[in-house]
C-alpha atoms as a PDB file:
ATOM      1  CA  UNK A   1      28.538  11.124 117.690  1.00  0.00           C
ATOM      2  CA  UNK A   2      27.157   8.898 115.564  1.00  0.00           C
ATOM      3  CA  UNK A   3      27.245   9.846 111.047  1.00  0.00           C
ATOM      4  CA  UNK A   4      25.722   8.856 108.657  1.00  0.00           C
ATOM      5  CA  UNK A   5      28.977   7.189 107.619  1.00  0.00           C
ATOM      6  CA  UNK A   6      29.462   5.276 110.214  1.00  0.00           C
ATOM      7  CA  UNK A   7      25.495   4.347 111.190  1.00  0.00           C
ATOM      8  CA  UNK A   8      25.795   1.084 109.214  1.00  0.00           C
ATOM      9  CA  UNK A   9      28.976  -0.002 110.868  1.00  0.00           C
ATOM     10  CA  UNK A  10      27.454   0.996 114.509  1.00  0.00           C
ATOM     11  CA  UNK A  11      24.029  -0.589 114.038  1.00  0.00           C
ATOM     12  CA  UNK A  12      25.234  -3.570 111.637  1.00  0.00           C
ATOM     13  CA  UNK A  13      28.488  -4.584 113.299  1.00  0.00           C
ATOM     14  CA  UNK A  14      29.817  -7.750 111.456  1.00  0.00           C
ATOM     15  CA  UNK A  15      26.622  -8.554 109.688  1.00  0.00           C
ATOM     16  CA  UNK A  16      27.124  -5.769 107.591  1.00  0.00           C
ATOM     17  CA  UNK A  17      28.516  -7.456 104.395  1.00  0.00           C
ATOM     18  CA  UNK A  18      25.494  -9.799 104.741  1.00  0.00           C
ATOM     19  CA  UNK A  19      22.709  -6.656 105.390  1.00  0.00           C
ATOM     20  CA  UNK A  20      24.335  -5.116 102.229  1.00  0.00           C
ATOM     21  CA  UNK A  21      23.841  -8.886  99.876  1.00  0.00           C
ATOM     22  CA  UNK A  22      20.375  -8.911 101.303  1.00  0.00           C
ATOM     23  CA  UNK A  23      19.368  -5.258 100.288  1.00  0.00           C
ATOM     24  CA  UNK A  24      20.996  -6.018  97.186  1.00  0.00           C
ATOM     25  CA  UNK A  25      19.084  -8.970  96.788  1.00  0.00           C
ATOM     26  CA  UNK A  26      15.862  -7.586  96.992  1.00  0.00           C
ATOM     27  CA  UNK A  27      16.562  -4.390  94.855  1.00  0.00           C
ATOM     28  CA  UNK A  28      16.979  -6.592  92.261  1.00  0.00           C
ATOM     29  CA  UNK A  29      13.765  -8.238  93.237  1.00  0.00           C
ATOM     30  CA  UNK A  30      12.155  -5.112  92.813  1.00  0.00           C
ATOM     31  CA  UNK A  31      13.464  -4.036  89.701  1.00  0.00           C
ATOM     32  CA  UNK A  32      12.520  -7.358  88.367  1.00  0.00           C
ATOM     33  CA  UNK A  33       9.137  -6.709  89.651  1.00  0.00           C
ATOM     34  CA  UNK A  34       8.733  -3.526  88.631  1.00  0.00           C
ATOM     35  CA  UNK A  35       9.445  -4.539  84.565  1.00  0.00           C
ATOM     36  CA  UNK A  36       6.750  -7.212  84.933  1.00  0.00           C
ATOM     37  CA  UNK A  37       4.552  -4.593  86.032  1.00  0.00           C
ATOM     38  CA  UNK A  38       5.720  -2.199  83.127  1.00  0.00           C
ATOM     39  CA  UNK A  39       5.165  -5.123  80.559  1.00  0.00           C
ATOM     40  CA  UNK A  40       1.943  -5.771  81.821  1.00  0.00           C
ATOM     41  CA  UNK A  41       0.809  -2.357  81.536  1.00  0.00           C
ATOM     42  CA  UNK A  42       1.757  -1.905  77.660  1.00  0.00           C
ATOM     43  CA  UNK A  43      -0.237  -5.361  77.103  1.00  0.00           C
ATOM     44  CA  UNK A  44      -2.827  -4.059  79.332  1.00  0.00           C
ATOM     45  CA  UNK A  45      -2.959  -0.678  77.111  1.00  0.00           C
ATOM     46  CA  UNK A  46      -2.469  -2.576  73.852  1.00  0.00           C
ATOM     47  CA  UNK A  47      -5.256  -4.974  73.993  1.00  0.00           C
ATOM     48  CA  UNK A  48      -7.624  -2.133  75.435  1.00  0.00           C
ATOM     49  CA  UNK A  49      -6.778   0.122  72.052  1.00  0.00           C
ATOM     50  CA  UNK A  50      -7.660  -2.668  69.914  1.00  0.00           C
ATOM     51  CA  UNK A  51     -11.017  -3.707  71.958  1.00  0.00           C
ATOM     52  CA  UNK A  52     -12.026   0.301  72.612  1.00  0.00           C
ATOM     53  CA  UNK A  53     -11.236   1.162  68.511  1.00  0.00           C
ATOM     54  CA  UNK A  54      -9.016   4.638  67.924  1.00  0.00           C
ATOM     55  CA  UNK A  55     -12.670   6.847  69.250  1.00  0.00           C
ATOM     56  CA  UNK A  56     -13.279   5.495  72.485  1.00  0.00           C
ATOM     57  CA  UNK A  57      -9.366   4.441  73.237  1.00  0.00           C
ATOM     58  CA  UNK A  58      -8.389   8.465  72.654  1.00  0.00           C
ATOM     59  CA  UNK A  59     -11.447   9.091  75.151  1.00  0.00           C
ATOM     60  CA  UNK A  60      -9.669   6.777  77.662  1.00  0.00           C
ATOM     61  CA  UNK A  61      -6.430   8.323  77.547  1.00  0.00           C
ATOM     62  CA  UNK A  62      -7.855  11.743  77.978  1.00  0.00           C
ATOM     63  CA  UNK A  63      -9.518  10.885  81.005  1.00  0.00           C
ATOM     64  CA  UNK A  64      -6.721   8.889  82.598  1.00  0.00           C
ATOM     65  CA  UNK A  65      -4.503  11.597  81.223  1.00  0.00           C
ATOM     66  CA  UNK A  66      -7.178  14.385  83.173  1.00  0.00           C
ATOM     67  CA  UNK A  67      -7.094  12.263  86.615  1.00  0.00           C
ATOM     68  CA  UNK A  68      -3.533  12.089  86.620  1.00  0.00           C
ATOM     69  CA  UNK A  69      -3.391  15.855  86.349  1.00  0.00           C
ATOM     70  CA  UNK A  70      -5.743  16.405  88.592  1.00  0.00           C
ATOM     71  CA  UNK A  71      -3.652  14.067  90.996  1.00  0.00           C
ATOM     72  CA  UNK A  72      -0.039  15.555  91.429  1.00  0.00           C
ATOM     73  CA  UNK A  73      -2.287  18.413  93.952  1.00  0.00           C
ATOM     74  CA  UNK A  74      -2.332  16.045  96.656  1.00  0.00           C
ATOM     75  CA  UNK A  75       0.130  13.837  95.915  1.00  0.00           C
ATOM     76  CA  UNK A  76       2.798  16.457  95.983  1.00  0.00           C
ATOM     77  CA  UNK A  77       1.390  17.879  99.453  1.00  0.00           C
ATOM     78  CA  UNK A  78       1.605  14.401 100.655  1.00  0.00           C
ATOM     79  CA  UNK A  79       4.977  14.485  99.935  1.00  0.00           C
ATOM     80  CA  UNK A  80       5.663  17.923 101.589  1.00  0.00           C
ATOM     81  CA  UNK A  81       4.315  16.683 104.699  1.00  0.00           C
ATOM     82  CA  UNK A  82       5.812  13.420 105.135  1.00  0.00           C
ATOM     83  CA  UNK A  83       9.106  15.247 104.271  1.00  0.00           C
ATOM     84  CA  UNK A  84       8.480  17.900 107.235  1.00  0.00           C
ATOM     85  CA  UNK A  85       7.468  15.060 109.202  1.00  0.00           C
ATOM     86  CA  UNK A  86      10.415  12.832 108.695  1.00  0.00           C
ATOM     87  CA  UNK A  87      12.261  16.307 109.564  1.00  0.00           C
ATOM     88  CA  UNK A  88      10.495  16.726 112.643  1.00  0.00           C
ATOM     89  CA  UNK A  89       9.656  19.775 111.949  1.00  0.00           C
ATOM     90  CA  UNK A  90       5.675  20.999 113.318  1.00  0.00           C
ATOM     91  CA  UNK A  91       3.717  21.472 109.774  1.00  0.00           C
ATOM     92  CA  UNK A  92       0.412  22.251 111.373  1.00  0.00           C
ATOM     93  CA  UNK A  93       1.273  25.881 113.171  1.00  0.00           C
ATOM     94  CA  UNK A  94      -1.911  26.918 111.585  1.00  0.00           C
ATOM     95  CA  UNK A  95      -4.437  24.357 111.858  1.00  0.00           C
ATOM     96  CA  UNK A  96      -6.930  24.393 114.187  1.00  0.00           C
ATOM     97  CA  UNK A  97      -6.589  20.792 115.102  1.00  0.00           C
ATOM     98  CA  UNK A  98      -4.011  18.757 115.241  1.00  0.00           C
ATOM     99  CA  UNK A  99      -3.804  14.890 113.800  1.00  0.00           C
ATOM    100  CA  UNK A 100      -1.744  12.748 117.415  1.00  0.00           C
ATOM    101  CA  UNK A 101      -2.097   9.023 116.379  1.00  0.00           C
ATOM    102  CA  UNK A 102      -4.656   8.972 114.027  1.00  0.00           C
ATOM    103  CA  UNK A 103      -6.743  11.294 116.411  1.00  0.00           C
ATOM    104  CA  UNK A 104      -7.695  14.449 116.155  1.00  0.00           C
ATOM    105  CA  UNK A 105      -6.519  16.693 119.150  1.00  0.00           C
END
C-alpha cells in the first residue's frame, strides 16, 4: 500500500531531489509574481483615488467592496463541490440532472 509518505519516493524514484528544486523553483516564481501583482494593485488603487477625487473614489470602493460580498456565495459553493469532488464523494443526490463531461445527463 502505497502513503502519502512514500508517494513521492514511488512515483519520483531518483528524480526526486530534482522534482523537489523544480517545485521549489517555481514557488518562488510565484511568490515573486504574486508581489508584482500586489504592487501593481496599490499603484493601480493609488492613481485611481487621485484621478476619481475622495467622492467618487469612496463610491468605487463601496461598490467593489458590495461585489466582493456579494461574491464569497458562489465562490465558497465552488469550493464545497470541488472538495466533494476531489473526495469522490456523489454531491448531486438531489438534483434532477446530473453534469457527466460537461453534459447534462
Amino acid at each position: 500500500m502505497i502513503t502519502r509518505a512514500t508517494f513521492g519516493s514511488k512515483v519520483f524514484g531518483k528524480y526526486q531531489h530534482y522534482m523537489g528544486r523544480v517545485l521549489e523553483h517555481q514557488a518562488l516564481l510565484f511568490m515573486a509574481a504574486m508581489m508584482l501583482v500586489n504592487g501593481l494593485n496599490y499603484l493601480y488603487a493609488f492613481a485611481l483615488a487621485r484621478l476619481l477625487g475622495a467622492e467618487s473614489y469612496g463610491a468605487y470602493t463601496a461598490f467593489a467592496s458590495l461585489f466582493l460580498i456579494l461574491s464569497l456565495w458562489p465562490l465558497s459553493l465552488q469550493h464545497i463541490s470541488a472538495r466533494y469532488r476531489a473526495m469522490s464523494q456523489d454531491i448531486w443526490p438531489l438534483a434532477i440532472a446530473k453534469p457527466s463531461f460537461g453534459v447534462w445527463e
